[in-house]
Protein backbone atom coordinates (compact mmCIF):
# COMPACT_ATOMS: atom_id res chain seq x y z
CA UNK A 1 13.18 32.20 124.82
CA UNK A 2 9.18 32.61 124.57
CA UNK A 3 9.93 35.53 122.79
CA UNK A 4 12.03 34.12 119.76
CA UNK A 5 9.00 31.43 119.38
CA UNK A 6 6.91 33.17 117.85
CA UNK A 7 9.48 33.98 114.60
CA UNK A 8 10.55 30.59 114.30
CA UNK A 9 6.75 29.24 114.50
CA UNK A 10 6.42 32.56 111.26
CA UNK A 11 9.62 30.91 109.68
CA UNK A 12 8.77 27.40 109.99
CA UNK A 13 5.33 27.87 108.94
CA UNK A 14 6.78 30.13 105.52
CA UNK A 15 9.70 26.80 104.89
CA UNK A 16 6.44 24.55 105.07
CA UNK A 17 4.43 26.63 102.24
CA UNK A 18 7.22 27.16 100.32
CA UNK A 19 7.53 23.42 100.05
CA UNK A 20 4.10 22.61 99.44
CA UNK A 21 3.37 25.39 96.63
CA UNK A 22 4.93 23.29 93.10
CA UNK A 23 2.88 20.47 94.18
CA UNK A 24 -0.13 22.21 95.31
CA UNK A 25 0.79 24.11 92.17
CA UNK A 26 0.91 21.22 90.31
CA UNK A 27 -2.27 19.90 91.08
CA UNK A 28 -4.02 23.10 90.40
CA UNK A 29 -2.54 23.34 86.46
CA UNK A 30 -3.56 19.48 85.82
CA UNK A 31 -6.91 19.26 87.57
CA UNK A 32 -8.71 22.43 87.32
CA UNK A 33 -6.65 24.75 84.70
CA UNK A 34 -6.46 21.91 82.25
CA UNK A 35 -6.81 22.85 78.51
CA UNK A 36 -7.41 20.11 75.88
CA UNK A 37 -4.98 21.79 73.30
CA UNK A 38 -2.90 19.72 71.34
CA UNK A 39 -0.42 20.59 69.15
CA UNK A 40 -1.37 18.04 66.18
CA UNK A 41 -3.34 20.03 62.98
CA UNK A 42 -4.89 16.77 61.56
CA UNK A 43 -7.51 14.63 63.33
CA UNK A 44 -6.29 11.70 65.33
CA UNK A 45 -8.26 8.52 64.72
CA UNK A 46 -8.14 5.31 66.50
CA UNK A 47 -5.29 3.63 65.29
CA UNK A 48 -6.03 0.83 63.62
CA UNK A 49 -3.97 -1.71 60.91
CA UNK A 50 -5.08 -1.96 57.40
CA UNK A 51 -5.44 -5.60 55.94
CA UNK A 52 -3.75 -6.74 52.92
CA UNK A 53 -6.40 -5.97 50.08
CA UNK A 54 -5.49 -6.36 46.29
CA UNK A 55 -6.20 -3.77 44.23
CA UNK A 56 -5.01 -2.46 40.87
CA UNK A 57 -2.71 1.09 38.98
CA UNK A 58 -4.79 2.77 36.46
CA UNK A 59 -2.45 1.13 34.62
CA UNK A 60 -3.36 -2.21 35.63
CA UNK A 61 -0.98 -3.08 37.47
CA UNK A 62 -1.75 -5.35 41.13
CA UNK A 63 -1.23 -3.01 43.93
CA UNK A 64 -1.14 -4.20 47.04
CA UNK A 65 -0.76 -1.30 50.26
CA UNK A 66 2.01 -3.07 51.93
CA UNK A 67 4.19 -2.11 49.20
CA UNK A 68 4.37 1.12 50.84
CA UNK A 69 5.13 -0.42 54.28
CA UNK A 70 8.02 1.90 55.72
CA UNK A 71 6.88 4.90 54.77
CA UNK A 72 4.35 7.74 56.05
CA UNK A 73 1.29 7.67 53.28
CA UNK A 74 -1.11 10.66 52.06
CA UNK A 75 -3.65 9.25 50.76
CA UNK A 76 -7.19 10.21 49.24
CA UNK A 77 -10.52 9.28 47.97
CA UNK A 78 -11.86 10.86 44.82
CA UNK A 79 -13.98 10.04 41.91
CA UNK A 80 -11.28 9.80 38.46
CA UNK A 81 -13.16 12.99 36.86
CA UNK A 82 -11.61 15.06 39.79
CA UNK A 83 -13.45 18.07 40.47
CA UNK A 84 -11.68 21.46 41.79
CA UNK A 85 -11.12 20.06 45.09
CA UNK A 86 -9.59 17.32 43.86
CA UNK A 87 -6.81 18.91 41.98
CA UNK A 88 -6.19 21.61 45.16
CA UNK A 89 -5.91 17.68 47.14
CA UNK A 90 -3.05 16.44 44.56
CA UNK A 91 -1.51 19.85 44.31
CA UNK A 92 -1.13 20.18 48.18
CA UNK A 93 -0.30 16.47 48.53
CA UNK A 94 2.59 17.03 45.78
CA UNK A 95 3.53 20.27 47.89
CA UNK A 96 3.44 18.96 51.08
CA UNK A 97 6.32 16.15 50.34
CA UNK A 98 8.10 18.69 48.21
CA UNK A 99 8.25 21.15 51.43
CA UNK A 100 9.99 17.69 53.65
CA UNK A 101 13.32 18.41 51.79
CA UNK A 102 15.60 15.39 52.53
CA UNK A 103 12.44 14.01 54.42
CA UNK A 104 10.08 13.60 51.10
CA UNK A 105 11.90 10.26 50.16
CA UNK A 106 10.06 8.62 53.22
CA UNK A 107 6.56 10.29 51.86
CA UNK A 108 4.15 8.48 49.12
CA UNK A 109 1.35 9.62 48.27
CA UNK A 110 -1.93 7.24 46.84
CA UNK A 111 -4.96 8.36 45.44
CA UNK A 112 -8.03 5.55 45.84
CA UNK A 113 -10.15 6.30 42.62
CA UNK A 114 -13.58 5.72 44.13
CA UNK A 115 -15.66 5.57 40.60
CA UNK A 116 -14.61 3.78 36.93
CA UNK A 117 -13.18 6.89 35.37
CA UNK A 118 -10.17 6.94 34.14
CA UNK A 119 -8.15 10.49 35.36
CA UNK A 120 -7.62 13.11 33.01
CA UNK A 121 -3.91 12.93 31.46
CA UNK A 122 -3.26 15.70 33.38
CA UNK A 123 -3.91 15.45 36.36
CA UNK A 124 -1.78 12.34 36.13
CA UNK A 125 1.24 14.05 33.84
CA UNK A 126 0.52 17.24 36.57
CA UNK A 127 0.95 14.70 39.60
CA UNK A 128 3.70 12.00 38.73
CA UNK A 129 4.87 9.62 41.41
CA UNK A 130 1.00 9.71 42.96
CA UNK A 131 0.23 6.33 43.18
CA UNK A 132 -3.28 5.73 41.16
CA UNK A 133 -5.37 2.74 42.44
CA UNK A 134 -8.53 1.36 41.28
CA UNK A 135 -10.89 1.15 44.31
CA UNK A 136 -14.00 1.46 43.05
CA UNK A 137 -16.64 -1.42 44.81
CA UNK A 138 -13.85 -2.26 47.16
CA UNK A 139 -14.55 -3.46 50.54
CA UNK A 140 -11.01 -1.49 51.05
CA UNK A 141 -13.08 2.05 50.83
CA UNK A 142 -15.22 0.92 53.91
CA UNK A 143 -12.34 0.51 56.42
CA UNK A 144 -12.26 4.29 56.43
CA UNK A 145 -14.16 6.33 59.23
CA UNK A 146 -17.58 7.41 57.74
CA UNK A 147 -17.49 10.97 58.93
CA UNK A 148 -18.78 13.18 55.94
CA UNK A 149 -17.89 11.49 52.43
CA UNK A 150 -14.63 10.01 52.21
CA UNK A 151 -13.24 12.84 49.44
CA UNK A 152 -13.68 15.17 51.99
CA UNK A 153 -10.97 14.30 53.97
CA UNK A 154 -7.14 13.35 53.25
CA UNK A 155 -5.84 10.17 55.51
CA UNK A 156 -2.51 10.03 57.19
CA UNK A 157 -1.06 6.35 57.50
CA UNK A 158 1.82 5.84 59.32
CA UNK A 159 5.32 3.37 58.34
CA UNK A 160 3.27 0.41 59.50
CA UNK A 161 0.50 0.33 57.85
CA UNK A 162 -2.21 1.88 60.34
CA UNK A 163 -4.69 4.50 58.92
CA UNK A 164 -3.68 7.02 61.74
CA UNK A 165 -4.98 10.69 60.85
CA UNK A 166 -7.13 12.70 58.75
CA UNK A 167 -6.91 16.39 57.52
CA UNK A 168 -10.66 18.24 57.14
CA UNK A 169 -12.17 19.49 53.79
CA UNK A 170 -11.00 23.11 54.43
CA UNK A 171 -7.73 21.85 55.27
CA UNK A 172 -5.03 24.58 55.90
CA UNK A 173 -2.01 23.59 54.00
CA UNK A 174 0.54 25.47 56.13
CA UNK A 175 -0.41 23.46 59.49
CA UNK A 176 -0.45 19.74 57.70
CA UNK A 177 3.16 20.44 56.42
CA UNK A 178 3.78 21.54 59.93
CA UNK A 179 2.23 18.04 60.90
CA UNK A 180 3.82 16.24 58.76
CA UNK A 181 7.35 17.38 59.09
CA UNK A 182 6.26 16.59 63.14
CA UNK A 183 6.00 13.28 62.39
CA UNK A 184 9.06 12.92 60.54
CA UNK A 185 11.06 14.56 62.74
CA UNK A 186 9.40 12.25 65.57
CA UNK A 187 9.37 8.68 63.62
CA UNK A 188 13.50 8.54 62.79
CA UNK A 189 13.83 5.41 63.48
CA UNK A 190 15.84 4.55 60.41
């Protein structure tokens, strides 16, 4: 019998690690081989509502932004002479809700005209269904995060109203239509 002890002592000792190896396992891949990648392109911001403000079209028009409670909102800042960078903004903007398919119903997208210019006819022709609001000396403009100048980034608000994401200047517009059709894809609550 002292003879057979040893191998079950082996064997009971092997059952014991085998056991303990996915949680030691475990702990190793959380606590020390931890990566912070995420899969979102866009940067995540602290979530927070945006009030009711009043604003107004181009046209004239009152605009308020709860008229586009319900639905996911791309939305940038940009003086009304738009520069370069502006138009490659509404062209990807335009692109990016095109690219949703049966999604882009649930997309708008706003542009906040920082300055008094009026946009060029066409950029507006060029970009129909962009909403165009007057925000020029609005305390609206300040609720944004004041990381670089507020044309250099596009915002992301979600269904309910909170300014939620932002895309960088040099934004890649393969990996925000990726985002974006993430969200959708996520938010079906409809």
């Amino acid at each position: 019998m002292s003879e057979n002890a040893p191998g079950k002592l082996g064997n009971l000792w092997l059952i014991g690690v085998l056991c303990a190896a996915p949680v030691i396992a475990s702990y190793v891949a959380y606590y020390v081989a931890r990566t912070d990648a995420h899969t979102n392109y866009g940067e995540l911001l602290e979530t927070r509502a945006l009030p009711p403000v009043h604003l107004q079209l181009t046209d004239g028009t009152a605009f308020q932004l709860s008229r586009l409670k319900g639905k996911w909102v791309l939305l940038m800042v940009d003086a009304g002479g738009c520069d370069d960078f502006c138009q490659r903004k509404l062209f990807t903007l335009r692109q990016l809700r095109l690219s949703q398919g049966k999604d882009m119903a649930r997309i708008e997208r706003a542009w906040l005209i920082s300055d008094d210019v009026t946009p060029p006819a066409a950029a507006v022709s060029a970009y129909h269904g962009t909403w165009l609001v007057r925000a020029a000396g609005s305390d609206f403009l300040k609720l944004f995060p004041a990381q670089g100048a507020l044309a250099d980034h596009v915002y992301v608000i979600d269904p309910l109203g909170n300014l939620m994401m932002r895309y960088p200047r040099d934004f890649d517009p393969r990996r925000m239509i990726k985002d974006i059709a993430r969200l959708l894809r996520h938010s079906k609550w409809q």
